[in-house]
C-alpha atoms as a PDB file:
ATOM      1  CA  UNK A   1     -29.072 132.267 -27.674  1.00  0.00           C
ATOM      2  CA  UNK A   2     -28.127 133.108 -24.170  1.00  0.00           C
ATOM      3  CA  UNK A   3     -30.534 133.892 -21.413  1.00  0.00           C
ATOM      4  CA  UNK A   4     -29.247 137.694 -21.466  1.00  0.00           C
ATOM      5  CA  UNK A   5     -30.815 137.875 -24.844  1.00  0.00           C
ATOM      6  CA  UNK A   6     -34.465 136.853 -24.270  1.00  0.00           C
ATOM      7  CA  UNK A   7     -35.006 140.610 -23.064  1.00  0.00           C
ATOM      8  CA  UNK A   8     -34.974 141.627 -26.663  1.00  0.00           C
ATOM      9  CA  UNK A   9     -38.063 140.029 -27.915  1.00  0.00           C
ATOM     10  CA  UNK A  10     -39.976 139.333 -24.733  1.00  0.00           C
ATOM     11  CA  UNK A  11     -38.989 142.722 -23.490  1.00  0.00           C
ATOM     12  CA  UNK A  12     -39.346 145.058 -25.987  1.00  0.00           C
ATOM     13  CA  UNK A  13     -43.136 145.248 -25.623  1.00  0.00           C
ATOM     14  CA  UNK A  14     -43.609 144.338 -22.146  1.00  0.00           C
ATOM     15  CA  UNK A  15     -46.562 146.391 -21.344  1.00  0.00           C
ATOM     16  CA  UNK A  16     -48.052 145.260 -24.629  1.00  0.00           C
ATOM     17  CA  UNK A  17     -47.433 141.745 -23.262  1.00  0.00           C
ATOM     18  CA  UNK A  18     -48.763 142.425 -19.818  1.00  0.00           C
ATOM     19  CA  UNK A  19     -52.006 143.396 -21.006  1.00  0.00           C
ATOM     20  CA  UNK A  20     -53.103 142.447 -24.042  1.00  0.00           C
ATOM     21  CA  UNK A  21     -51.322 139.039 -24.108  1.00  0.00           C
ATOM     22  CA  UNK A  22     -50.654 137.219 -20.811  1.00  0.00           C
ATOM     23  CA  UNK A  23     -54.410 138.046 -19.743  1.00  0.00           C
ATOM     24  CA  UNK A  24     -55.146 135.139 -21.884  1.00  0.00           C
ATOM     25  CA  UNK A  25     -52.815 132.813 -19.632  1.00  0.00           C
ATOM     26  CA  UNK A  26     -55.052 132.831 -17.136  1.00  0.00           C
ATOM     27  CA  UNK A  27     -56.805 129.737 -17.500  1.00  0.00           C
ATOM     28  CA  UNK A  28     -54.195 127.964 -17.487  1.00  0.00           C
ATOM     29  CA  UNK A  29     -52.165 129.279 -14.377  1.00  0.00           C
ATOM     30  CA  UNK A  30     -55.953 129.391 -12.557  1.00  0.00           C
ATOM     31  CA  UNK A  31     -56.120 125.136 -13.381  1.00  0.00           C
ATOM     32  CA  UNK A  32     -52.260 124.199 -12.940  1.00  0.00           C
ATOM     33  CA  UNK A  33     -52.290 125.741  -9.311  1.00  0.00           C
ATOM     34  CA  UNK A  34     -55.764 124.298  -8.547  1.00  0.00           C
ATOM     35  CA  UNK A  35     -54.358 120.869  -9.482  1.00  0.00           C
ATOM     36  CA  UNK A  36     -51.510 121.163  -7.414  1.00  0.00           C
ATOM     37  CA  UNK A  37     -53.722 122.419  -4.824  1.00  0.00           C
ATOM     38  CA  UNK A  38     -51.251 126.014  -3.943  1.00  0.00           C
ATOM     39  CA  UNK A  39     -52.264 127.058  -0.975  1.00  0.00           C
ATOM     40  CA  UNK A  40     -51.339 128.894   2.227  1.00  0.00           C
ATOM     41  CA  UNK A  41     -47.854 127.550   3.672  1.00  0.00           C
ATOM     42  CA  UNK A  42     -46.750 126.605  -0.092  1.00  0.00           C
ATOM     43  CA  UNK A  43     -43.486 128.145  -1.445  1.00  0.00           C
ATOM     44  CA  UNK A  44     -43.875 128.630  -4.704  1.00  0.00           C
ATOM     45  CA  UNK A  45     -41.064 129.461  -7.715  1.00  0.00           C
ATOM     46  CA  UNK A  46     -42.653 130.593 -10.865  1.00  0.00           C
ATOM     47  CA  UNK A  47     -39.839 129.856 -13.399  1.00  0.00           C
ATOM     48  CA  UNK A  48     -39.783 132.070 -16.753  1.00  0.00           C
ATOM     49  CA  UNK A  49     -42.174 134.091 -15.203  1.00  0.00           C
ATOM     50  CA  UNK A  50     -42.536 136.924 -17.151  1.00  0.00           C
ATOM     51  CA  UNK A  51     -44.605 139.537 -16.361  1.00  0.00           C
ATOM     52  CA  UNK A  52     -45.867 137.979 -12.816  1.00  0.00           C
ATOM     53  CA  UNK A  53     -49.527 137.097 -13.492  1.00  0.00           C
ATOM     54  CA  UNK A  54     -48.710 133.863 -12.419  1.00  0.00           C
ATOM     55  CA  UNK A  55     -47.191 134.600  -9.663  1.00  0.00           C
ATOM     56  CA  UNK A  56     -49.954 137.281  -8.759  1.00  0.00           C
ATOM     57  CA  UNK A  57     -52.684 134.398  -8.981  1.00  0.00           C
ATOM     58  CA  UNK A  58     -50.707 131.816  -6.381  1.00  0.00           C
ATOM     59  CA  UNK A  59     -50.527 134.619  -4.317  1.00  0.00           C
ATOM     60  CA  UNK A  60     -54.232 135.208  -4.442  1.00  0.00           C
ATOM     61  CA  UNK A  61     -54.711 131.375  -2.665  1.00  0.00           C
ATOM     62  CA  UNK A  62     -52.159 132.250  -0.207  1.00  0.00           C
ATOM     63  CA  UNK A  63     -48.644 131.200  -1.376  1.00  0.00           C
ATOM     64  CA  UNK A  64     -45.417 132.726  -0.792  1.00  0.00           C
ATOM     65  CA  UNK A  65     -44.001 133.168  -4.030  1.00  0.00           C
ATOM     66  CA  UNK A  66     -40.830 134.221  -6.361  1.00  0.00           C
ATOM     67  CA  UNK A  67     -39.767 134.109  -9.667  1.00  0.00           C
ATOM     68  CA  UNK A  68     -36.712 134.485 -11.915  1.00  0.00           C
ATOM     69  CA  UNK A  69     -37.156 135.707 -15.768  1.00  0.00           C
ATOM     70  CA  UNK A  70     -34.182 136.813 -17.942  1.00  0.00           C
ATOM     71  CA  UNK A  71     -36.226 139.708 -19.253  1.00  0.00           C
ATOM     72  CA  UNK A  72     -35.499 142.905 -17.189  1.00  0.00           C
ATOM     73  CA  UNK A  73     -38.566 144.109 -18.357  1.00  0.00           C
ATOM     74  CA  UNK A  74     -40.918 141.536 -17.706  1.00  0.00           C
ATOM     75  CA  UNK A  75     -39.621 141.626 -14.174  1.00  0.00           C
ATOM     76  CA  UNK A  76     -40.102 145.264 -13.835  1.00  0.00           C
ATOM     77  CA  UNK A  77     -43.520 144.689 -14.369  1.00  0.00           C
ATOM     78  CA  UNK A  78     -43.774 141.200 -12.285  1.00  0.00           C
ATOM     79  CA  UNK A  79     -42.525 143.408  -9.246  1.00  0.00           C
ATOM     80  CA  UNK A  80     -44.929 146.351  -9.946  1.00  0.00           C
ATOM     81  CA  UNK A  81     -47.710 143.363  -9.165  1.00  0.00           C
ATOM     82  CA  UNK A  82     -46.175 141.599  -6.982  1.00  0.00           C
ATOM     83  CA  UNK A  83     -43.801 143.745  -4.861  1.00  0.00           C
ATOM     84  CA  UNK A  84     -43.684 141.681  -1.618  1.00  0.00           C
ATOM     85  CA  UNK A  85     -42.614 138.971  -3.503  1.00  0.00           C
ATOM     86  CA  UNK A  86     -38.586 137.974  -4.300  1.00  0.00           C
ATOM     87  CA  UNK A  87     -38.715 138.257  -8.427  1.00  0.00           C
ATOM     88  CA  UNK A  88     -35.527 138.460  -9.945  1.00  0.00           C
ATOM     89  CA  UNK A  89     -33.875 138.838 -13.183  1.00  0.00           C
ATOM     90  CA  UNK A  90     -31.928 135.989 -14.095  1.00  0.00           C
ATOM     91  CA  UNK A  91     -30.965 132.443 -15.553  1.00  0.00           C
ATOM     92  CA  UNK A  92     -33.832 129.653 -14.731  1.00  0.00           C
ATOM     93  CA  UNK A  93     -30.531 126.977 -15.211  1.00  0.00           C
ATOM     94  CA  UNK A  94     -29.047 129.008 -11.906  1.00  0.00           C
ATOM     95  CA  UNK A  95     -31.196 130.838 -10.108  1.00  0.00           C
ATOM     96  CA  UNK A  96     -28.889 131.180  -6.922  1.00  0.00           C
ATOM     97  CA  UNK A  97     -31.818 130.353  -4.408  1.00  0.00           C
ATOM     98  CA  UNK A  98     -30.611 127.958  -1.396  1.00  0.00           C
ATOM     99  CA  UNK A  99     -31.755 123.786  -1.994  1.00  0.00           C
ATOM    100  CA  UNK A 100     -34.781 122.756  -1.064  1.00  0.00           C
ATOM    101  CA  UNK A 101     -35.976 126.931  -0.853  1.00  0.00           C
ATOM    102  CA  UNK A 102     -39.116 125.441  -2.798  1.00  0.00           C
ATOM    103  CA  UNK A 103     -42.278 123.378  -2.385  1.00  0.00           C
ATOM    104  CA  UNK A 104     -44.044 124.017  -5.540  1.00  0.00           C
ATOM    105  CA  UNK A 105     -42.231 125.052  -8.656  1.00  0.00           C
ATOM    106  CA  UNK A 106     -43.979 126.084 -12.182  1.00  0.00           C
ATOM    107  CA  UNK A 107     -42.944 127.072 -15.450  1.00  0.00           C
ATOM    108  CA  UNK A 108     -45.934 128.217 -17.762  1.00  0.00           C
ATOM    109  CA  UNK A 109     -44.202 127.018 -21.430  1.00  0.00           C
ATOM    110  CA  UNK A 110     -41.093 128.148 -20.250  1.00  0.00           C
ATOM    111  CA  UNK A 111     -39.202 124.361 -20.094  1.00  0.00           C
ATOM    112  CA  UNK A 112     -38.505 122.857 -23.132  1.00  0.00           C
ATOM    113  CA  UNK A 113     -36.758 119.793 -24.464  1.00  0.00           C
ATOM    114  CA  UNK A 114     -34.262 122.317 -25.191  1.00  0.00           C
ATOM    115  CA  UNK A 115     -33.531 123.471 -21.333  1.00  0.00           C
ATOM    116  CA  UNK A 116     -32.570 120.784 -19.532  1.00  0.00           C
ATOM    117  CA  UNK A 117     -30.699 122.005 -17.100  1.00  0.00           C
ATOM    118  CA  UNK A 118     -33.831 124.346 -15.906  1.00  0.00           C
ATOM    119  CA  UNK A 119     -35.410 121.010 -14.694  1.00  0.00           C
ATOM    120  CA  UNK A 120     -31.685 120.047 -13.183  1.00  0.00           C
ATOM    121  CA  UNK A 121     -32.268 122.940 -11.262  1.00  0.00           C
ATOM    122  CA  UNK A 122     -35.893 122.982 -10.654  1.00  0.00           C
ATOM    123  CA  UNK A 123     -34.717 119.392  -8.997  1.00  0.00           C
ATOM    124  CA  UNK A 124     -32.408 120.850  -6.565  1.00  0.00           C
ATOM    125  CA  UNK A 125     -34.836 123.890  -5.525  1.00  0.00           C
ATOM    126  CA  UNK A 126     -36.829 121.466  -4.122  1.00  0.00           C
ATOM    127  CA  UNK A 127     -37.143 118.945  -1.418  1.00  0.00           C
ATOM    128  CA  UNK A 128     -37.628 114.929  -1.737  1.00  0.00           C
ATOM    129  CA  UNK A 129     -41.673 114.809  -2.647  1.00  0.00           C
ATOM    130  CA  UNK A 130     -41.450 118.650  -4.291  1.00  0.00           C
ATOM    131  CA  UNK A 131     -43.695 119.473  -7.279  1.00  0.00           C
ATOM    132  CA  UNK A 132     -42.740 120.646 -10.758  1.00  0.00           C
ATOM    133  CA  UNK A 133     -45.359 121.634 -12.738  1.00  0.00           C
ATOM    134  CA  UNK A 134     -44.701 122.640 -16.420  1.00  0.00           C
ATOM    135  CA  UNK A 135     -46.963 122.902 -19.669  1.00  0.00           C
ATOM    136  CA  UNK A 136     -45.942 122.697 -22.836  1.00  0.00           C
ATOM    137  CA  UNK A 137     -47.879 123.510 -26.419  1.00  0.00           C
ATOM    138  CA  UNK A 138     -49.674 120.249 -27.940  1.00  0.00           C
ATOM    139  CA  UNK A 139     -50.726 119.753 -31.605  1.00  0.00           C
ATOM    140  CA  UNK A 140     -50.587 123.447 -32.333  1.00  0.00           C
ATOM    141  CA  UNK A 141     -51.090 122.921 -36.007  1.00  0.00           C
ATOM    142  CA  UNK A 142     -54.109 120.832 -35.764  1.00  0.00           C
ATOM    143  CA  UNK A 143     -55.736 122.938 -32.771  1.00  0.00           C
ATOM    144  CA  UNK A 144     -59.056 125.336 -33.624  1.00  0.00           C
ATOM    145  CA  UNK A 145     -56.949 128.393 -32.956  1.00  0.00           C
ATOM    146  CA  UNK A 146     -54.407 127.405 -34.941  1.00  0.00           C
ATOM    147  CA  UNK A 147     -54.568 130.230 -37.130  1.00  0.00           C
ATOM    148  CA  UNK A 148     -53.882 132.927 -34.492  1.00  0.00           C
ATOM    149  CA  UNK A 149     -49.812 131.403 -34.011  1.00  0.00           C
ATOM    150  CA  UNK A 150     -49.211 131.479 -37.989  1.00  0.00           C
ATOM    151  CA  UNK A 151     -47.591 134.827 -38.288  1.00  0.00           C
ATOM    152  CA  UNK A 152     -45.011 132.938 -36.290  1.00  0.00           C
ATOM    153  CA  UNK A 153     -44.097 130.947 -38.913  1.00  0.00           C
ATOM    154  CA  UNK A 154     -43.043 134.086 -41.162  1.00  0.00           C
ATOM    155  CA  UNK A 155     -39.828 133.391 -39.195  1.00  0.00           C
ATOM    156  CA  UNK A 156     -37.120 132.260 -40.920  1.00  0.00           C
ATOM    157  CA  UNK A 157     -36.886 128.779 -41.498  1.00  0.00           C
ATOM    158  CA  UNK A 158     -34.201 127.868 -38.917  1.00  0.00           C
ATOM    159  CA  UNK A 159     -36.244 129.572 -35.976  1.00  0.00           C
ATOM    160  CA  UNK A 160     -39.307 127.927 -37.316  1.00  0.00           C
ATOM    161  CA  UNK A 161     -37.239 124.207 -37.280  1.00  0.00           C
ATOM    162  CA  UNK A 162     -36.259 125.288 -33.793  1.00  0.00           C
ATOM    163  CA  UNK A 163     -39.724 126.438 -32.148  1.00  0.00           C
ATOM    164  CA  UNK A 164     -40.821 122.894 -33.312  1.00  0.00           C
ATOM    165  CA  UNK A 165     -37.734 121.486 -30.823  1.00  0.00           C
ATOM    166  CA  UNK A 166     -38.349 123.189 -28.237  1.00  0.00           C
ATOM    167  CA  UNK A 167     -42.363 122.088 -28.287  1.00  0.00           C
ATOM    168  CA  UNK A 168     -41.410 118.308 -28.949  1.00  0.00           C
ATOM    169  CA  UNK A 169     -41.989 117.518 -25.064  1.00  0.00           C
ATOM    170  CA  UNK A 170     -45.760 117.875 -26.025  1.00  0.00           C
ATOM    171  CA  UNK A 171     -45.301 114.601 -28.240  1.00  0.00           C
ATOM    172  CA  UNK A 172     -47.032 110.963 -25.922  1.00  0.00           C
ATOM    173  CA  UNK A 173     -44.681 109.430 -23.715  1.00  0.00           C
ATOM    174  CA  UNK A 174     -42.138 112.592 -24.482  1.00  0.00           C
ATOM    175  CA  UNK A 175     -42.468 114.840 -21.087  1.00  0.00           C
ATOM    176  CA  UNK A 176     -42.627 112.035 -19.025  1.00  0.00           C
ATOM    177  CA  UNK A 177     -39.751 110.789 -19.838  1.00  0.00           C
ATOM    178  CA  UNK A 178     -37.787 113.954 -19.827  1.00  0.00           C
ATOM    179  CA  UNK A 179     -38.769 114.255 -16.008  1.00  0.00           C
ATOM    180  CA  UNK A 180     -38.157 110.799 -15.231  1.00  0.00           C
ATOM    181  CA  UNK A 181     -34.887 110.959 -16.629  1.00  0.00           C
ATOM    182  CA  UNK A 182     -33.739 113.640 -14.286  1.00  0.00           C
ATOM    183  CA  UNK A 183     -34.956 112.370 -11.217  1.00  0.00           C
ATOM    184  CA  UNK A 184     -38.646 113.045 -10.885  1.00  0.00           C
ATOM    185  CA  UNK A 185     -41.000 110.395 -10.886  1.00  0.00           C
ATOM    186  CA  UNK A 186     -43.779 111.960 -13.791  1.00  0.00           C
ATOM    187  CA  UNK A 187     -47.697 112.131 -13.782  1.00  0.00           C
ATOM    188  CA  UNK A 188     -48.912 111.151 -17.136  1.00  0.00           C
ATOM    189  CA  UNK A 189     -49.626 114.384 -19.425  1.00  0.00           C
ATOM    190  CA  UNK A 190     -53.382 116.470 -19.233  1.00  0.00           C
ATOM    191  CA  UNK A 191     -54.761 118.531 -21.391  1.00  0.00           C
ATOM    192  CA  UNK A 192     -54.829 122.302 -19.668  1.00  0.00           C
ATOM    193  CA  UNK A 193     -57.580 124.538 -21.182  1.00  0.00           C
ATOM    194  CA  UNK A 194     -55.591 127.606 -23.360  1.00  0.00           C
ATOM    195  CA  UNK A 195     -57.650 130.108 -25.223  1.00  0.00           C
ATOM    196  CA  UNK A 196     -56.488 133.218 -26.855  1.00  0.00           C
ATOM    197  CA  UNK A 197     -59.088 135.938 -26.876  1.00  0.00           C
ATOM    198  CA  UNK A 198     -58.616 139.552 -28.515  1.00  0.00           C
ATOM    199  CA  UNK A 199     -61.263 142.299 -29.085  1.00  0.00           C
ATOM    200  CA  UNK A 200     -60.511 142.963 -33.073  1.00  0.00           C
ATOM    201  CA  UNK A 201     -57.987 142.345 -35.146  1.00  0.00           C
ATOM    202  CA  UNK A 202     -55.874 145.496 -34.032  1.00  0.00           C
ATOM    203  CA  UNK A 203     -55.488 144.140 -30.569  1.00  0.00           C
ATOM    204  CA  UNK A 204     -54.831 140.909 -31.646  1.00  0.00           C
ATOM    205  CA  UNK A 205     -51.435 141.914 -33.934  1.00  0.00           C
ATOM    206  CA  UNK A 206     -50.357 143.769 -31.092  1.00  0.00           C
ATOM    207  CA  UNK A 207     -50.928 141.623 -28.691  1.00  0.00           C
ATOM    208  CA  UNK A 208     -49.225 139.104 -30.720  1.00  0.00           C
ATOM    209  CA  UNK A 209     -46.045 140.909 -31.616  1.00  0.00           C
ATOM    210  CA  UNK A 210     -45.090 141.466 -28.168  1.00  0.00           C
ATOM    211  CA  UNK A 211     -44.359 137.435 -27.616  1.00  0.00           C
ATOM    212  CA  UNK A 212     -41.020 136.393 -28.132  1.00  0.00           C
ATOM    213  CA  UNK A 213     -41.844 133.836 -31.203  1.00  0.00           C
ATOM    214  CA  UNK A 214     -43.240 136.987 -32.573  1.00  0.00           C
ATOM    215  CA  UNK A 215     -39.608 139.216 -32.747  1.00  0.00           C
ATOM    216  CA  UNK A 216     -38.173 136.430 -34.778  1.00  0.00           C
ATOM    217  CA  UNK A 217     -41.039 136.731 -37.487  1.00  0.00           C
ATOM    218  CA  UNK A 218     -40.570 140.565 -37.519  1.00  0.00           C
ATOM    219  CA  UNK A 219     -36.786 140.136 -37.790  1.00  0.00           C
ATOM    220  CA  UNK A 220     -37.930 138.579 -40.959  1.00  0.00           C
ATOM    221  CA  UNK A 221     -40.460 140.567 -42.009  1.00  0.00           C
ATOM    222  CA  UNK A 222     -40.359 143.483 -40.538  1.00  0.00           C
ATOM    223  CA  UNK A 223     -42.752 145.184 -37.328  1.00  0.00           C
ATOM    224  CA  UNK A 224     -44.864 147.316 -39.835  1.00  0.00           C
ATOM    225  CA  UNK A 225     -45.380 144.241 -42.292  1.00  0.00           C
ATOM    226  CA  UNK A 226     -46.149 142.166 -39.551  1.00  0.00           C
ATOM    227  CA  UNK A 227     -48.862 144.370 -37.841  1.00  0.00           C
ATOM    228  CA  UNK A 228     -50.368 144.883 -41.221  1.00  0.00           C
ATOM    229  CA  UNK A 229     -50.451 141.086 -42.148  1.00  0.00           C
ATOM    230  CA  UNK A 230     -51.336 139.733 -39.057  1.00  0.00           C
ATOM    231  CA  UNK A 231     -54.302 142.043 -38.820  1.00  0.00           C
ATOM    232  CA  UNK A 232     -55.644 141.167 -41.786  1.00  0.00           C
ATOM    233  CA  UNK A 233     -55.343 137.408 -41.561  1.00  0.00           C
ATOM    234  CA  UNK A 234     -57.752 137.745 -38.160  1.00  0.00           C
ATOM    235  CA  UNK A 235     -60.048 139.900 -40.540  1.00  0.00           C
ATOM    236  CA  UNK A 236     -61.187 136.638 -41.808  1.00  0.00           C
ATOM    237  CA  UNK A 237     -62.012 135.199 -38.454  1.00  0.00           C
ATOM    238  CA  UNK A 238     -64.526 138.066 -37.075  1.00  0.00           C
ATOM    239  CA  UNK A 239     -67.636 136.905 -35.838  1.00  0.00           C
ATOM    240  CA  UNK A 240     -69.989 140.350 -35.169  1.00  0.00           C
ATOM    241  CA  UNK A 241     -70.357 140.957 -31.355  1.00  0.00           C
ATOM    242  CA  UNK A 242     -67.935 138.399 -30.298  1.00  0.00           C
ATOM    243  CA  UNK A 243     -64.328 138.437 -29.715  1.00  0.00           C
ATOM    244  CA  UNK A 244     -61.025 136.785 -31.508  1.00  0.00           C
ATOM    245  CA  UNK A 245     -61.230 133.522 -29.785  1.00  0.00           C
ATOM    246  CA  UNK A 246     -59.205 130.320 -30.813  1.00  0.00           C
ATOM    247  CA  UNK A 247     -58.508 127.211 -28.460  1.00  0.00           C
ATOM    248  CA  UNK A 248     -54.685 126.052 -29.036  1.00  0.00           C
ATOM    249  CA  UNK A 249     -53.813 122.351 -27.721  1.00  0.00           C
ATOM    250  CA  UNK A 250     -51.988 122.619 -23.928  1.00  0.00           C
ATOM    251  CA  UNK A 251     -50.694 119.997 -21.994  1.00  0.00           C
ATOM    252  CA  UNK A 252     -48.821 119.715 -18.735  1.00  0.00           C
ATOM    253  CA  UNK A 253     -47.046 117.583 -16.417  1.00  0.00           C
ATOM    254  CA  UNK A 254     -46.373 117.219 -12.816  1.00  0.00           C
ATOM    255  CA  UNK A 255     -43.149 115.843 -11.479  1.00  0.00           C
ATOM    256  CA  UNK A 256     -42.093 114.536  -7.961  1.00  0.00           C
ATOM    257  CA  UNK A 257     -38.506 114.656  -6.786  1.00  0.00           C
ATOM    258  CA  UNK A 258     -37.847 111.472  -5.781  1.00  0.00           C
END
């Protein structure tokens, strides 16, 4: 698939995605950038960054920040929260920034062992002793939420054999080498905290249909099918007076251009 196409699954419900979905994110963009320390004076590149929560939270502690995202519509709403910042709609494997235009440069699940050539670039964004930080899903299967990703997997079989490539940098020993091997010297992996969180079951299947992974199920399936499936598989996980809530296995990595 090429990067013009992403905009028709992670677009097509980018509001959707905006608000019921990325608010969920948040935990894990709040400890990447606190483990990187972003701060005032840092130039930050948020790459796949979607709708611009990200980017909206580094600028909270002061960076300067941009981002590229090859959904049109994410970015329209990414620049409707962040509109002093440069956010554009593009390819993450050439951006067309200047080298060495970054300090700090994240990707929130948006490298995989499938985009190599992101982290090529990511490499010449920044300067000798620049930070990449990327996470990537863990165990997903074996996680306590577990249950709230399985309507992905009423994909076909092909996309479902390809999500498991692309989260395969997850795997001990995997990420770090990946970095390494393109010239950043690698931290060893940590566990980020990730929790998905929903109000009822409603909110939950559309919040979930407006992900990416998500389009390739309904593809299969179809949108009404899937709303009326997914719903009632988080039927069986309501707790009275409490939301949705399942924990999924994160982990990340920090690189250093050598």
């Amino acid at each position: 698939m090429t990067w013009e196409m992403v905009d028709e699954g992670w677009g097509r419900k980018a509001a959707d995605f905006a608000s019921l979905s990325e608010p969920a994110n948040s935990r894990e963009y709040t400890f990447v950038h606190h483990r990187l320390g972003v701060g005032g004076g840092d130039r930050l590149l948020d790459m796949a960054c979607g709708s611009g929560l990200a980017i909206e939270l580094a600028r909270i502690r002061g960076a300067t920040c941009a981002g590229i995202d090859a959904s049109e519509r994410l970015i329209a709403v990414a620049r409707d929260r962040n509109p002093d910042s440069d956010i554009r709609v593009g390819d993450m494997n050439a951006t067309g920034w200047d080298d060495a235009s970054f300090d700090v440069i994240t990707s929130f699940r948006g490298i995989w062992g499938t985009t190599p050539d992101a982290v090529d670039e990511a490499h010449r964004l920044l300067p000798a002793g620049g930070r990449l930080a990327m996470t990537v899903w863990g165990n997903v299967g074996k996680s306590p939420g577990a249950w709230m990703l399985q309507p992905l997997r009423w994909a076909t079989d092909e996309k479902v054999a390809n999500q498991a490539n692309m989260v395969a940098l997850g795997r001990p020993g995997v990420g770090e080498a990946f970095l390494e091997s393109r010239g950043f010297d690698a931290s060893e992996r940590f566990e980020v905290p990730f929790v998905f969180e929903f109000p009822d079951p409603v909110t939950y299947a559309r919040g979930l249909a407006s992900m990416g992974p998500a389009y390739e199920a309904i593809q299969s399936v179809g949108e009404e099918d899937f709303l009326i499936r997914a719903e009632a598989l988080a039927e069986q996980h309501v707790r009275p007076g409490l939301p949705l809530r399942g924990e999924i296995q994160l982990f990340g990595y920090i690189g250093t251009k050598r």
